[in-house]
N, C-alpha and C. Protein backbone atom coordinates (compact mmCIF):
# COMPACT_ATOMS: atom_id res chain seq x y z
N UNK A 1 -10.55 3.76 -16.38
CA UNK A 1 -11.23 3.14 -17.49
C UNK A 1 -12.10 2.00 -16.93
N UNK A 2 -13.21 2.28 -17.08
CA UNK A 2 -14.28 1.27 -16.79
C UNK A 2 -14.22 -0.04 -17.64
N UNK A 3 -14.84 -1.19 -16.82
CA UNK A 3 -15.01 -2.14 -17.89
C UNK A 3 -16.18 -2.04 -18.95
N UNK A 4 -17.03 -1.32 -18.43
CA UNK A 4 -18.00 -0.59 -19.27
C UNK A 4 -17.30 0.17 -20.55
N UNK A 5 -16.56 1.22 -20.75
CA UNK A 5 -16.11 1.72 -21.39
C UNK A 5 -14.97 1.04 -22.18
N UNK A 6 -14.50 -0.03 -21.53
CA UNK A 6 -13.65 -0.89 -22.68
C UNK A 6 -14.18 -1.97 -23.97
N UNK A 7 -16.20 -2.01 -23.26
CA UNK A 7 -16.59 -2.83 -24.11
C UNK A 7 -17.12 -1.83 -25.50
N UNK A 8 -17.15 -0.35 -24.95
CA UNK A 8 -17.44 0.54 -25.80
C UNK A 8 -16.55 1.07 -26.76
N UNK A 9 -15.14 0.70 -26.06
CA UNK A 9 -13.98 0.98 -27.54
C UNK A 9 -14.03 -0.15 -28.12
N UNK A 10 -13.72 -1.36 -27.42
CA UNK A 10 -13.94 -2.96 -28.77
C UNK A 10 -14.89 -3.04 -29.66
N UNK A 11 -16.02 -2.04 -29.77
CA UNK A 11 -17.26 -2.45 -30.41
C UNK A 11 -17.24 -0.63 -31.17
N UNK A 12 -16.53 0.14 -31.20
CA UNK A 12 -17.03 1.41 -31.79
C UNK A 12 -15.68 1.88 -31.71
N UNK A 13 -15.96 3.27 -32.84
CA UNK A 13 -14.37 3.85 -32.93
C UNK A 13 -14.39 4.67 -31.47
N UNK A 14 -13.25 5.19 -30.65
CA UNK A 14 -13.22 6.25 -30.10
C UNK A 14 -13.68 7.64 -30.44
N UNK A 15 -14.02 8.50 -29.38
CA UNK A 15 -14.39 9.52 -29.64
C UNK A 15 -13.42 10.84 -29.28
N UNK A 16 -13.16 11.99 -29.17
CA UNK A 16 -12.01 12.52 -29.45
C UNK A 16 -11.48 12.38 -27.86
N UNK A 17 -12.43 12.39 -26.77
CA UNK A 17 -11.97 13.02 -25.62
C UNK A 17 -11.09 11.73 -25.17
N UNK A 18 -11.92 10.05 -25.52
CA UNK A 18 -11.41 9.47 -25.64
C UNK A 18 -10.11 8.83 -25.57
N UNK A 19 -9.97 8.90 -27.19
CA UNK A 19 -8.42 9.05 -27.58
C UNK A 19 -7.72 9.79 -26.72
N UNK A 20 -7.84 11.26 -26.87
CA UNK A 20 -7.10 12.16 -26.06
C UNK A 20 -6.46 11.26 -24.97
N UNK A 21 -7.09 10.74 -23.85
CA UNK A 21 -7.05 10.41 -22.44
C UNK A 21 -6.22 9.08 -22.67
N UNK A 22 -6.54 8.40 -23.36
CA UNK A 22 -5.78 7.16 -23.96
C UNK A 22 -4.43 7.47 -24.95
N UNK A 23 -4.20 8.20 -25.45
CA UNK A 23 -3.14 8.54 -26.11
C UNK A 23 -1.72 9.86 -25.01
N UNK A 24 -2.62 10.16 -24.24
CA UNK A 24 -1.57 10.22 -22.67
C UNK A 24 -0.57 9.22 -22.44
N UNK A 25 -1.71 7.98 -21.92
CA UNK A 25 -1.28 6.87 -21.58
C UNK A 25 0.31 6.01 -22.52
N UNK A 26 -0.73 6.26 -23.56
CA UNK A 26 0.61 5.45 -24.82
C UNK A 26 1.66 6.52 -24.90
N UNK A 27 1.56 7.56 -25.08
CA UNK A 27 2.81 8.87 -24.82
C UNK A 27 3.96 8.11 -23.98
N UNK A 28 2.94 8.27 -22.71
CA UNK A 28 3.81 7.74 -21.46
C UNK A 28 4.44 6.59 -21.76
N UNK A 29 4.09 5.46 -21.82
CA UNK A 29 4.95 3.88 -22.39
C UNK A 29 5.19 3.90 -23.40
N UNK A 30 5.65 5.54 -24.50
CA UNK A 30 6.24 5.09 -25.37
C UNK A 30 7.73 5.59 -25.49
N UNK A 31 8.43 5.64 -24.19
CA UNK A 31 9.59 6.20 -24.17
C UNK A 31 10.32 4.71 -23.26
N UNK A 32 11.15 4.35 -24.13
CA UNK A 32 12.18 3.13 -23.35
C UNK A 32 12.22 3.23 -21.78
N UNK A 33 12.54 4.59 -21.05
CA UNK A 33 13.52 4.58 -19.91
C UNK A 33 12.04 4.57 -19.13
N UNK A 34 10.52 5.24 -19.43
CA UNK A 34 9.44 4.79 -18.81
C UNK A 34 9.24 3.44 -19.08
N UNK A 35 8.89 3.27 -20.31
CA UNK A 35 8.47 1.30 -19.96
C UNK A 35 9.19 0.66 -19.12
N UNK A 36 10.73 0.64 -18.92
CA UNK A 36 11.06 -0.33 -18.36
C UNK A 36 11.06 0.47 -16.66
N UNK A 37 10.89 1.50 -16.49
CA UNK A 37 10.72 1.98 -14.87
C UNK A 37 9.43 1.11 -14.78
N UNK A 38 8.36 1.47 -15.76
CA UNK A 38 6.99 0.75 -14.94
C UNK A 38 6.58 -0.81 -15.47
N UNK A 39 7.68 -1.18 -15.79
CA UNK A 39 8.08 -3.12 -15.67
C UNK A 39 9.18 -3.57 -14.47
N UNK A 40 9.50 -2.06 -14.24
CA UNK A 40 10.39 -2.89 -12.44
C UNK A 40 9.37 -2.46 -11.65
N UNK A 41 8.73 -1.95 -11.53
CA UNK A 41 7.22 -1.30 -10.51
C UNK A 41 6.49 -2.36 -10.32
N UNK A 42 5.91 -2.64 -11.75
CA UNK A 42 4.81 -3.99 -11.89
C UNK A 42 5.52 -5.21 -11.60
N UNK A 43 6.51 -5.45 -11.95
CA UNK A 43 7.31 -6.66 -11.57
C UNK A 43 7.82 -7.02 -10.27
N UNK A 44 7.62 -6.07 -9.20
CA UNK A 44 8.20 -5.86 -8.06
C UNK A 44 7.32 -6.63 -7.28
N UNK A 45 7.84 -7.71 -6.52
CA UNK A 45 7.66 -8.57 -5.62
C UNK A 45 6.88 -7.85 -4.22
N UNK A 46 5.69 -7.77 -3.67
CA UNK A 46 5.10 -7.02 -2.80
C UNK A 46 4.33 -5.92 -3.42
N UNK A 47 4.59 -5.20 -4.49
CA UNK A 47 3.93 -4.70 -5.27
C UNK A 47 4.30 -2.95 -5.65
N UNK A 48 5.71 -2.65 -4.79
CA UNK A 48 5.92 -1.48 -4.68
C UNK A 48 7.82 -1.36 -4.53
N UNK A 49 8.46 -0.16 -4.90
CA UNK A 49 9.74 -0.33 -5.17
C UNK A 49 10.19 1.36 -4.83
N UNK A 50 10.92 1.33 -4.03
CA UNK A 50 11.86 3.01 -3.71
C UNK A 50 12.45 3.46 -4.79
N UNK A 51 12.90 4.52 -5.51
CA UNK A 51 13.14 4.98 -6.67
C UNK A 51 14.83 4.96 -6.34
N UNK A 52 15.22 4.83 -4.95
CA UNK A 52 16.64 4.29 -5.07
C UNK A 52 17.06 2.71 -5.22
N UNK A 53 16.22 2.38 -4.87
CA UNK A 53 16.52 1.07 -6.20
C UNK A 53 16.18 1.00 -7.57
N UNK A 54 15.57 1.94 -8.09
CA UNK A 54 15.52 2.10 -9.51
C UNK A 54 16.57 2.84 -10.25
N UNK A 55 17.28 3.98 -9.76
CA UNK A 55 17.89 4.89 -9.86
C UNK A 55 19.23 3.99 -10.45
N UNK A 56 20.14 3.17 -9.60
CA UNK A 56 21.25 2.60 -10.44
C UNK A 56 20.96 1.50 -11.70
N UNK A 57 19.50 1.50 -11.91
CA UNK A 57 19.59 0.62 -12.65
C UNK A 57 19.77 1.31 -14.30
N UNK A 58 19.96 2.44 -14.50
CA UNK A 58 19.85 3.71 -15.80
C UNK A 58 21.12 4.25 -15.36
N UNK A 59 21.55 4.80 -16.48
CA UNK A 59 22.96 5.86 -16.88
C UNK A 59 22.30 7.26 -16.97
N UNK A 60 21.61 6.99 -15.84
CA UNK A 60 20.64 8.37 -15.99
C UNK A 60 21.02 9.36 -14.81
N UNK A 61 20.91 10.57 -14.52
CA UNK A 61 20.78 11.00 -13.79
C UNK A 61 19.38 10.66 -12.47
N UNK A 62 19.45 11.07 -11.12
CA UNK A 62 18.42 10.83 -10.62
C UNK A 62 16.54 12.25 -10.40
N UNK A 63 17.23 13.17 -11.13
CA UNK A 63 16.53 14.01 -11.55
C UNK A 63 15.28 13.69 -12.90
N UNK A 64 16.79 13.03 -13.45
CA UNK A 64 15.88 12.45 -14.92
C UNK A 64 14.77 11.11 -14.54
N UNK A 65 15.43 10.55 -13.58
CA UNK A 65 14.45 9.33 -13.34
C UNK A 65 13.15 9.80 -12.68
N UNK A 66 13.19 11.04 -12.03
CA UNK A 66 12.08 11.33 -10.71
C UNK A 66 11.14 12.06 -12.28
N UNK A 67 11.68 12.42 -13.04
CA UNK A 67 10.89 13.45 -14.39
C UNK A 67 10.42 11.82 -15.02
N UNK A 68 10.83 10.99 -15.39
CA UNK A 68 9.95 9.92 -15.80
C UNK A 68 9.04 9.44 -15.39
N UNK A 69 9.32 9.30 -13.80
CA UNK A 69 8.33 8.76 -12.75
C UNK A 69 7.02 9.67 -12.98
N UNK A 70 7.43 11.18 -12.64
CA UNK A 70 6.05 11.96 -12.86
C UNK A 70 5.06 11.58 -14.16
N UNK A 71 6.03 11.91 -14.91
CA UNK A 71 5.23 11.62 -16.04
C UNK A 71 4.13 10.06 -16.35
N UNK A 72 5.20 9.35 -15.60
CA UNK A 72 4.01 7.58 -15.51
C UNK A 72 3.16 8.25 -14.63
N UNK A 73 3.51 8.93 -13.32
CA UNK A 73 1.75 9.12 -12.41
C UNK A 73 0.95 9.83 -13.04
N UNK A 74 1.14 10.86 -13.75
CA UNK A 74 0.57 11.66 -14.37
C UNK A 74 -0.53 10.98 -15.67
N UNK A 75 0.29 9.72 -16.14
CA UNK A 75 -0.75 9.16 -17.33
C UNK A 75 -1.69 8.13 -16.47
N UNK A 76 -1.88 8.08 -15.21
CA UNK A 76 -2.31 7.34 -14.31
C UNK A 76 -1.93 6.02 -14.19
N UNK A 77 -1.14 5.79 -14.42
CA UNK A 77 -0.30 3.93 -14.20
C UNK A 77 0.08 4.01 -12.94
N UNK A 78 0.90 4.69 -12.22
CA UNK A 78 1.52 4.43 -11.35
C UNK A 78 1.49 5.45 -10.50
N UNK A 79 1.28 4.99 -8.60
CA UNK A 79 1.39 6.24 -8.08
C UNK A 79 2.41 6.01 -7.02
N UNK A 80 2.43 6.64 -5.80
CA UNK A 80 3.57 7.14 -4.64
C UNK A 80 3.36 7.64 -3.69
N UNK A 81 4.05 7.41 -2.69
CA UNK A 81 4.41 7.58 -1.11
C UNK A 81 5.74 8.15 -0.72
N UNK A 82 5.79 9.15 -0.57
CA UNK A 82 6.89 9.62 0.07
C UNK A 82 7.33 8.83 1.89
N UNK A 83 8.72 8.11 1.93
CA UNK A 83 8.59 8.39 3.33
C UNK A 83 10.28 8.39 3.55
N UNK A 84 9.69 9.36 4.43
CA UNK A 84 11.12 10.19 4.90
C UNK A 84 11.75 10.62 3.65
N UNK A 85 13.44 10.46 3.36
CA UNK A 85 13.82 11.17 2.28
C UNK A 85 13.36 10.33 1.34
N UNK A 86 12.98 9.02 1.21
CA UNK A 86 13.00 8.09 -0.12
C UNK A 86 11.76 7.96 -0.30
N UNK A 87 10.90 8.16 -1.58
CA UNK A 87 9.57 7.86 -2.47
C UNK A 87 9.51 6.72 -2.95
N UNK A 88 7.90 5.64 -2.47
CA UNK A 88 8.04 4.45 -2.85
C UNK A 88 7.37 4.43 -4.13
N UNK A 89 7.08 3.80 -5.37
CA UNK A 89 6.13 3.97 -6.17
C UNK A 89 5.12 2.40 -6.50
N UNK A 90 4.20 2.14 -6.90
CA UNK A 90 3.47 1.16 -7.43
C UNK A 90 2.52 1.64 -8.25
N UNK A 91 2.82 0.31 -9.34
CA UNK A 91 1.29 -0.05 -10.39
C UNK A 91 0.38 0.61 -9.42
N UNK A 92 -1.01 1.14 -10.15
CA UNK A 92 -2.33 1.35 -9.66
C UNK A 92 -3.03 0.00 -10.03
N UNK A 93 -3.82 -0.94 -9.48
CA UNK A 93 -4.40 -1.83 -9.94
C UNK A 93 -5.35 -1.53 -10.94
N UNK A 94 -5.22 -2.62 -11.83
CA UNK A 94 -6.22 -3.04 -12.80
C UNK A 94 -5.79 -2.35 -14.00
N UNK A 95 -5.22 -1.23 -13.86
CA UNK A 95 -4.73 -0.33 -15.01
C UNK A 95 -4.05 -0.93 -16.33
N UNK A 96 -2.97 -2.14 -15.75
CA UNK A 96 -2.06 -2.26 -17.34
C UNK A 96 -3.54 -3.51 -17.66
N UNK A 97 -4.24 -3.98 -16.87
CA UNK A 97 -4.86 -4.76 -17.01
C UNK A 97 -6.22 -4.13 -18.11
N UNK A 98 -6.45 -3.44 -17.80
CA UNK A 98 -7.43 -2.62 -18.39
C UNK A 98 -6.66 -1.94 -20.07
N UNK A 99 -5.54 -1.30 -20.06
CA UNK A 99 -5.14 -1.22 -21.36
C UNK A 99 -4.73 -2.50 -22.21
N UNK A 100 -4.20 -3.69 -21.30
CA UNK A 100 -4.36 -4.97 -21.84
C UNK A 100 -5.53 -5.36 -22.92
N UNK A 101 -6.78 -5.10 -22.70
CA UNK A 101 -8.09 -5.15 -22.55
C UNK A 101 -8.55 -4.36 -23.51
N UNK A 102 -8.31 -3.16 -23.65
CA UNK A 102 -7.95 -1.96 -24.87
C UNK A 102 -7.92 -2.81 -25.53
N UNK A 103 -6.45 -2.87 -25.74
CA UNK A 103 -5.93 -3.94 -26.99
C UNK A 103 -6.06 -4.91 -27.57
N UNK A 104 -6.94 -5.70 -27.01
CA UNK A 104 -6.96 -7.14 -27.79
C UNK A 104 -8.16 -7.06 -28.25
N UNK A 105 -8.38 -7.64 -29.26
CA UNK A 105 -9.31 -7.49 -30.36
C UNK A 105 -10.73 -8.34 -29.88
N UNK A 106 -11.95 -8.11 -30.13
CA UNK A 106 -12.69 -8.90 -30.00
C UNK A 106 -12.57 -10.41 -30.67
N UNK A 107 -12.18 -10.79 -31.41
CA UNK A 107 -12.03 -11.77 -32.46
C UNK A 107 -10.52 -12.93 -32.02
N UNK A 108 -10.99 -14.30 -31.72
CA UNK A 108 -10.10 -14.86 -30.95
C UNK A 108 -9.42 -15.93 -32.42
N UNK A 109 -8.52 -15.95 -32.06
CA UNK A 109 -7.86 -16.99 -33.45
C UNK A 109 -7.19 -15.98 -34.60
N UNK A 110 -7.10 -14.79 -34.47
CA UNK A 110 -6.57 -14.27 -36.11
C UNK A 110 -5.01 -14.74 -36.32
N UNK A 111 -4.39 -15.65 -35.15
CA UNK A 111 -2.99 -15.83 -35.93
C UNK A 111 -1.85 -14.70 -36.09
N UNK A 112 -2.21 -13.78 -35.21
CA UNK A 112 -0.95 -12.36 -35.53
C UNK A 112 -0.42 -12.21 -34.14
N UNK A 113 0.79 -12.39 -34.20
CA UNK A 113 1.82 -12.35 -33.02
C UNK A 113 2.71 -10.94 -33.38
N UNK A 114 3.05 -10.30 -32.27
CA UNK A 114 3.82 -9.60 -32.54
C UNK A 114 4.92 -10.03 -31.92
């Protein structure tokens, strides 16, 4: 997502292909056990985290965690390095920054907190 193209959703509705490509994205962060995988990713000190340190942090299986993970690279947030048996993953830059950016309204002061 360009910064070009973010000044084109703040100022006009989306168009279908749009949405489409952007409603991936929200798919993806709208399942609990993804948001908080890609808030220990982004939160990760150096900028990158092995999925066996993610793995005990869920009552999850580690199958189920590697099927979440895909699914975040896949909406383009986050990508990976295999090395040796263990896969590292990180934020892509600018990305949550850029849906950040999506979201906030042109209009500064309206007073609505969520």
């Amino acid at each position: 997502m360009s910064k070009q193209e973010l000044e084109v959703v703040a100022s006009a509705p989306l168009g279908d292909e749009r949405a489409t490509e952007l409603a991936k994205v929200f798919k993806a962060l709208g399942d609990p056990v993804r948001l908080r995988l890609l808030s220990m990713i982004a939160s990760r000190e150096g900028g990158e985290v092995c999925v066996c340190e993610m793995t005990p942090a869920f009552d999850l299986s580690q199958p189920t965690i590697s099927h979440h993970l895909k699914l975040l690279r896949q909406a383009g947030l986050i990508d990976c390095e295999r090395r040796g048996t263990w896969v590292y993953y990180w934020a892509l830059p600018g990305v949550l920054d850029q849906l950040a950016a999506f979201l906030t309204t042109p209009q500064a002061g309206t007073g609505v907190t969520l």
